[in-house]
C-alpha atoms as a PDB file:
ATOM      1  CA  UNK A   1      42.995 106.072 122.346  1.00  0.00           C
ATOM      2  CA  UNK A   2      40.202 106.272 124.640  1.00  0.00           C
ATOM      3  CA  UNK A   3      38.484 108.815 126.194  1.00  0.00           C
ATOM      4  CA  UNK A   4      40.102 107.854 130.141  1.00  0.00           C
ATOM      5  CA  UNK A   5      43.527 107.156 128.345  1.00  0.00           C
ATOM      6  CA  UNK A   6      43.747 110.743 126.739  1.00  0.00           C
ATOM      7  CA  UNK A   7      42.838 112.389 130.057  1.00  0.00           C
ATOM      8  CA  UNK A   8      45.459 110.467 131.513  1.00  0.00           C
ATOM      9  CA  UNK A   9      47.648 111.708 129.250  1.00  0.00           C
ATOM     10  CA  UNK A  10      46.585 115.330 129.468  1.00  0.00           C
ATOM     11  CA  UNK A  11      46.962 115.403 133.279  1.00  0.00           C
ATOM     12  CA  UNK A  12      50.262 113.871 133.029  1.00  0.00           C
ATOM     13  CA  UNK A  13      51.586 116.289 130.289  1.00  0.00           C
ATOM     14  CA  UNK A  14      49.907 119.379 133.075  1.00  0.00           C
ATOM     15  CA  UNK A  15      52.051 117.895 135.327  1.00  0.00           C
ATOM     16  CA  UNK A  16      55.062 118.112 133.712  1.00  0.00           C
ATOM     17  CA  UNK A  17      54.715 121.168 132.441  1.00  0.00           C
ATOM     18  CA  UNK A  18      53.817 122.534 136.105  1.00  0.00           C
ATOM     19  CA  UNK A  19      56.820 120.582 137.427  1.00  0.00           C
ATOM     20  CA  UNK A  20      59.214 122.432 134.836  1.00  0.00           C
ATOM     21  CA  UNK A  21      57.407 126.197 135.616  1.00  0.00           C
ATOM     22  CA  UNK A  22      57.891 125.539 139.184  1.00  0.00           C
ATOM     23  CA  UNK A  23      61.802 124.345 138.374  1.00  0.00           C
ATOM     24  CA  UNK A  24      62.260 127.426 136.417  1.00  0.00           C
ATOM     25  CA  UNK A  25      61.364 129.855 139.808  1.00  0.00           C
ATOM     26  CA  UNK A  26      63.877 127.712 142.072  1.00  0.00           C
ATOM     27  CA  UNK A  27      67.084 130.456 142.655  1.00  0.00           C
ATOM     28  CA  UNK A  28      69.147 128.621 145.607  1.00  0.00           C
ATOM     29  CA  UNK A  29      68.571 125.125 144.464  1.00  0.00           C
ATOM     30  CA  UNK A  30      68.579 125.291 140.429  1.00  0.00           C
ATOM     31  CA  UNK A  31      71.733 123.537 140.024  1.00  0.00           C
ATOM     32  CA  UNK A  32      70.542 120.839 142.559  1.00  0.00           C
ATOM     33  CA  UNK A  33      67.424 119.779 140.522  1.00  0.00           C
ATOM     34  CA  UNK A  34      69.747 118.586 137.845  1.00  0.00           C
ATOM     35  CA  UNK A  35      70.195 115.659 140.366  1.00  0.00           C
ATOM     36  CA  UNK A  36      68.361 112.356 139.210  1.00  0.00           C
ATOM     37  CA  UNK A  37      65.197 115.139 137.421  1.00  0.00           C
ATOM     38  CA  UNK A  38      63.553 112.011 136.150  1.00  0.00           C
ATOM     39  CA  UNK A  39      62.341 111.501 140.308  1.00  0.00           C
ATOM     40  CA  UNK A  40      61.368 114.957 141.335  1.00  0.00           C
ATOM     41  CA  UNK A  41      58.168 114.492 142.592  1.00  0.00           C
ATOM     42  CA  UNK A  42      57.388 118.316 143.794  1.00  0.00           C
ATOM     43  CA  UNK A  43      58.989 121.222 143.449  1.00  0.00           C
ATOM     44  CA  UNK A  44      58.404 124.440 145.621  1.00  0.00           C
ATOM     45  CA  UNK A  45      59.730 127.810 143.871  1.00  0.00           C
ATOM     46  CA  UNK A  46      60.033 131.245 146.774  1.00  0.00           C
ATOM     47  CA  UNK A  47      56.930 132.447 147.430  1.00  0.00           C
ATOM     48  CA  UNK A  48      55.482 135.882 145.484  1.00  0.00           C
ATOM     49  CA  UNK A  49      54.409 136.997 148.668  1.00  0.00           C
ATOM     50  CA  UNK A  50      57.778 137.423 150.521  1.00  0.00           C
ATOM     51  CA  UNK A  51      58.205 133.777 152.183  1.00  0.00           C
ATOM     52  CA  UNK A  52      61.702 132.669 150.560  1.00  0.00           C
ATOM     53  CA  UNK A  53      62.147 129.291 150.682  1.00  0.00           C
ATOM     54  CA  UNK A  54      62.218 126.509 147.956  1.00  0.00           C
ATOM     55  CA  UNK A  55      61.924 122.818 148.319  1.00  0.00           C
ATOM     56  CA  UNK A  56      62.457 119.855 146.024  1.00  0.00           C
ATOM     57  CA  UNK A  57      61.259 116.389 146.834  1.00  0.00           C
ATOM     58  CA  UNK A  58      62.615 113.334 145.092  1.00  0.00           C
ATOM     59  CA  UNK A  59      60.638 109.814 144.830  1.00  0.00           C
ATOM     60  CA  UNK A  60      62.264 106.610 143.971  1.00  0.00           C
ATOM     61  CA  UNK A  61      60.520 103.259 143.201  1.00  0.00           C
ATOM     62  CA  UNK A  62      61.420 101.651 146.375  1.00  0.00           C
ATOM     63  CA  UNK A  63      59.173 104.002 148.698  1.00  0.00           C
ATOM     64  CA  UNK A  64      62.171 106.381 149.660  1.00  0.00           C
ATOM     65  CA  UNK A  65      62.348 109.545 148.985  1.00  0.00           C
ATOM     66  CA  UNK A  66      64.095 112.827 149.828  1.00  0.00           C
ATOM     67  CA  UNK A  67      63.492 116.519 150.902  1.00  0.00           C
ATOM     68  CA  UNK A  68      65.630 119.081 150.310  1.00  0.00           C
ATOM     69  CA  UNK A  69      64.807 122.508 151.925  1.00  0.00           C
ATOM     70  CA  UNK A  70      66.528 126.153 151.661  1.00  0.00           C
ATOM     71  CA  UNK A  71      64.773 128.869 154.036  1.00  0.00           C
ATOM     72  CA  UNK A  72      66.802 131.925 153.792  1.00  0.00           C
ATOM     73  CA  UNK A  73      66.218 132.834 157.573  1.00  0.00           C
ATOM     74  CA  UNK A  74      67.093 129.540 159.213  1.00  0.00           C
ATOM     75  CA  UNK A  75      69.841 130.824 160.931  1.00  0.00           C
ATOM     76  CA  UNK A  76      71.716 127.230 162.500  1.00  0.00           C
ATOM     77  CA  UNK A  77      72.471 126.233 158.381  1.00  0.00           C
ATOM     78  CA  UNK A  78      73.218 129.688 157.716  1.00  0.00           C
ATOM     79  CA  UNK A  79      71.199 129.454 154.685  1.00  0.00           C
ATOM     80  CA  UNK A  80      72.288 126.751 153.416  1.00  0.00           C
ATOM     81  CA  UNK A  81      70.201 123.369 152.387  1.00  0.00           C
ATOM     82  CA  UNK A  82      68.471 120.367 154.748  1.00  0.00           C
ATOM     83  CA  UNK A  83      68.084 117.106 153.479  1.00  0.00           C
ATOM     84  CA  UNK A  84      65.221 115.104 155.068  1.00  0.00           C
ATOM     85  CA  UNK A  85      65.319 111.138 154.213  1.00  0.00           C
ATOM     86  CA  UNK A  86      61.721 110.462 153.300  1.00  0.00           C
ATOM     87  CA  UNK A  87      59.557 106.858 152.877  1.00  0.00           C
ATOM     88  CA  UNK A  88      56.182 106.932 151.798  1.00  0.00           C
ATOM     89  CA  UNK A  89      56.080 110.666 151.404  1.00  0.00           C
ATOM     90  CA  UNK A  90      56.932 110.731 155.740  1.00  0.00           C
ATOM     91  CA  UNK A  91      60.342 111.712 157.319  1.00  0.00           C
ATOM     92  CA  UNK A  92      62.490 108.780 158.122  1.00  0.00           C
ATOM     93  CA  UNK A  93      64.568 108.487 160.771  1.00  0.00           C
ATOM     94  CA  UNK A  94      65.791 104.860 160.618  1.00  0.00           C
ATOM     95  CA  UNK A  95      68.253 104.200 157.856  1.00  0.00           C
ATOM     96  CA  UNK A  96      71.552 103.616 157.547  1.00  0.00           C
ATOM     97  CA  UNK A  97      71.975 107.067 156.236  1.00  0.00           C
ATOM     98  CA  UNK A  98      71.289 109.149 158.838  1.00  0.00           C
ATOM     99  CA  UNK A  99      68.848 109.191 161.937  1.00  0.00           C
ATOM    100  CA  UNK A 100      68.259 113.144 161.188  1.00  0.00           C
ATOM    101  CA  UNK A 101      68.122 116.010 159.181  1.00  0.00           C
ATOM    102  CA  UNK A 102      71.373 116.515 156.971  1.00  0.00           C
ATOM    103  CA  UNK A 103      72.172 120.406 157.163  1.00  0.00           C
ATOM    104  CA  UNK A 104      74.420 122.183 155.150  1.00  0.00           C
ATOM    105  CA  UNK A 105      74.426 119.936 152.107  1.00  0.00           C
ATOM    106  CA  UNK A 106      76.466 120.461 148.786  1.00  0.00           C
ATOM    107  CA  UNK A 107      75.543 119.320 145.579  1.00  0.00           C
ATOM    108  CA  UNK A 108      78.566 116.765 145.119  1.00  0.00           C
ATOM    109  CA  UNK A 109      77.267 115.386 148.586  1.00  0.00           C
ATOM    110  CA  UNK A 110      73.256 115.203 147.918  1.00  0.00           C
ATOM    111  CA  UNK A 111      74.404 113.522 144.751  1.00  0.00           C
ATOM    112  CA  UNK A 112      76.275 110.451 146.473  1.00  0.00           C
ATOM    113  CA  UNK A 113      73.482 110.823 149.275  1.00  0.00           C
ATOM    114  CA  UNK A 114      70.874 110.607 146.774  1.00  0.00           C
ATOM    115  CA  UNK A 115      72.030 107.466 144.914  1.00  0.00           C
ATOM    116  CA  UNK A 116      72.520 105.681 148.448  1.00  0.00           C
ATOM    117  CA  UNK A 117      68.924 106.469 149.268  1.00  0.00           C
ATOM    118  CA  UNK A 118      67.636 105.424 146.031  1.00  0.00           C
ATOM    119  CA  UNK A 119      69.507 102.306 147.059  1.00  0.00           C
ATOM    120  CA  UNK A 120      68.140 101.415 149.981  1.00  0.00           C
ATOM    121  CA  UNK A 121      65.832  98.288 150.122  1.00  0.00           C
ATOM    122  CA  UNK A 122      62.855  97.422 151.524  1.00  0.00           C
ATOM    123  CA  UNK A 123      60.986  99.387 154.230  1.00  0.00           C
ATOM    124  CA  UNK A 124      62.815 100.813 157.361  1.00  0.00           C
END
């Protein structure tokens, strides 16, 4: 293996290993990054210094993406999570989905959202 190859794989195995400490902090959306794990592109755990909020950001091979967001003082969702549709890493507002943010999301629900965003074809 060369030298470039094994650094490659060093910074890859880092990044898992991040990834998974950074899973094992989330609280409010644990059972939700058992959705498609093999995606999550970033993971957010609450802050040590006080902020409380946790995000989890899904990629999928077609550009698209999604955002899911749980602030604890966000009173409209009452706490609850937001599901942005992303593509290329921006918010998207111009699928099929939705033209907005999702509030108030369940897990059965981001699942089947999820697999229709992974889904979609093309760009917007």
């Amino acid at each position: 293996m060369s030298e470039r190859s094994e650094r490659i794989a060093t910074s890859s195995k880092l990044s898992k290993l991040r990834k998974l400490n950074e899973l094992s902090k989330l609280n409010k959306l644990r059972i939700h990054a058992k959705l498609l794990p093999e995606y999550i592109a970033f993971v957010e755990g609450p802050h040590p210094r006080g902020r409380i909020a946790e995000l989890i950001q899904w990629q999928f091979p077609n550009k698209y993406g999604a955002s899911l967001t749980w602030h604890s003082n966000y009173s409209l969702t009452y706490g609850r999570p937001e599901l942005a549709i992303l593509y290329d890493n921006e918010l998207c507002s111009d699928t099929d989905i939705t033209s907005d943010i999702i509030v108030c999301v369940s897990v059965p629900a981001l699942a089947l959202y999820l697999a229709r965003i992974r889904g979609l074809a093309g760009a917007p």
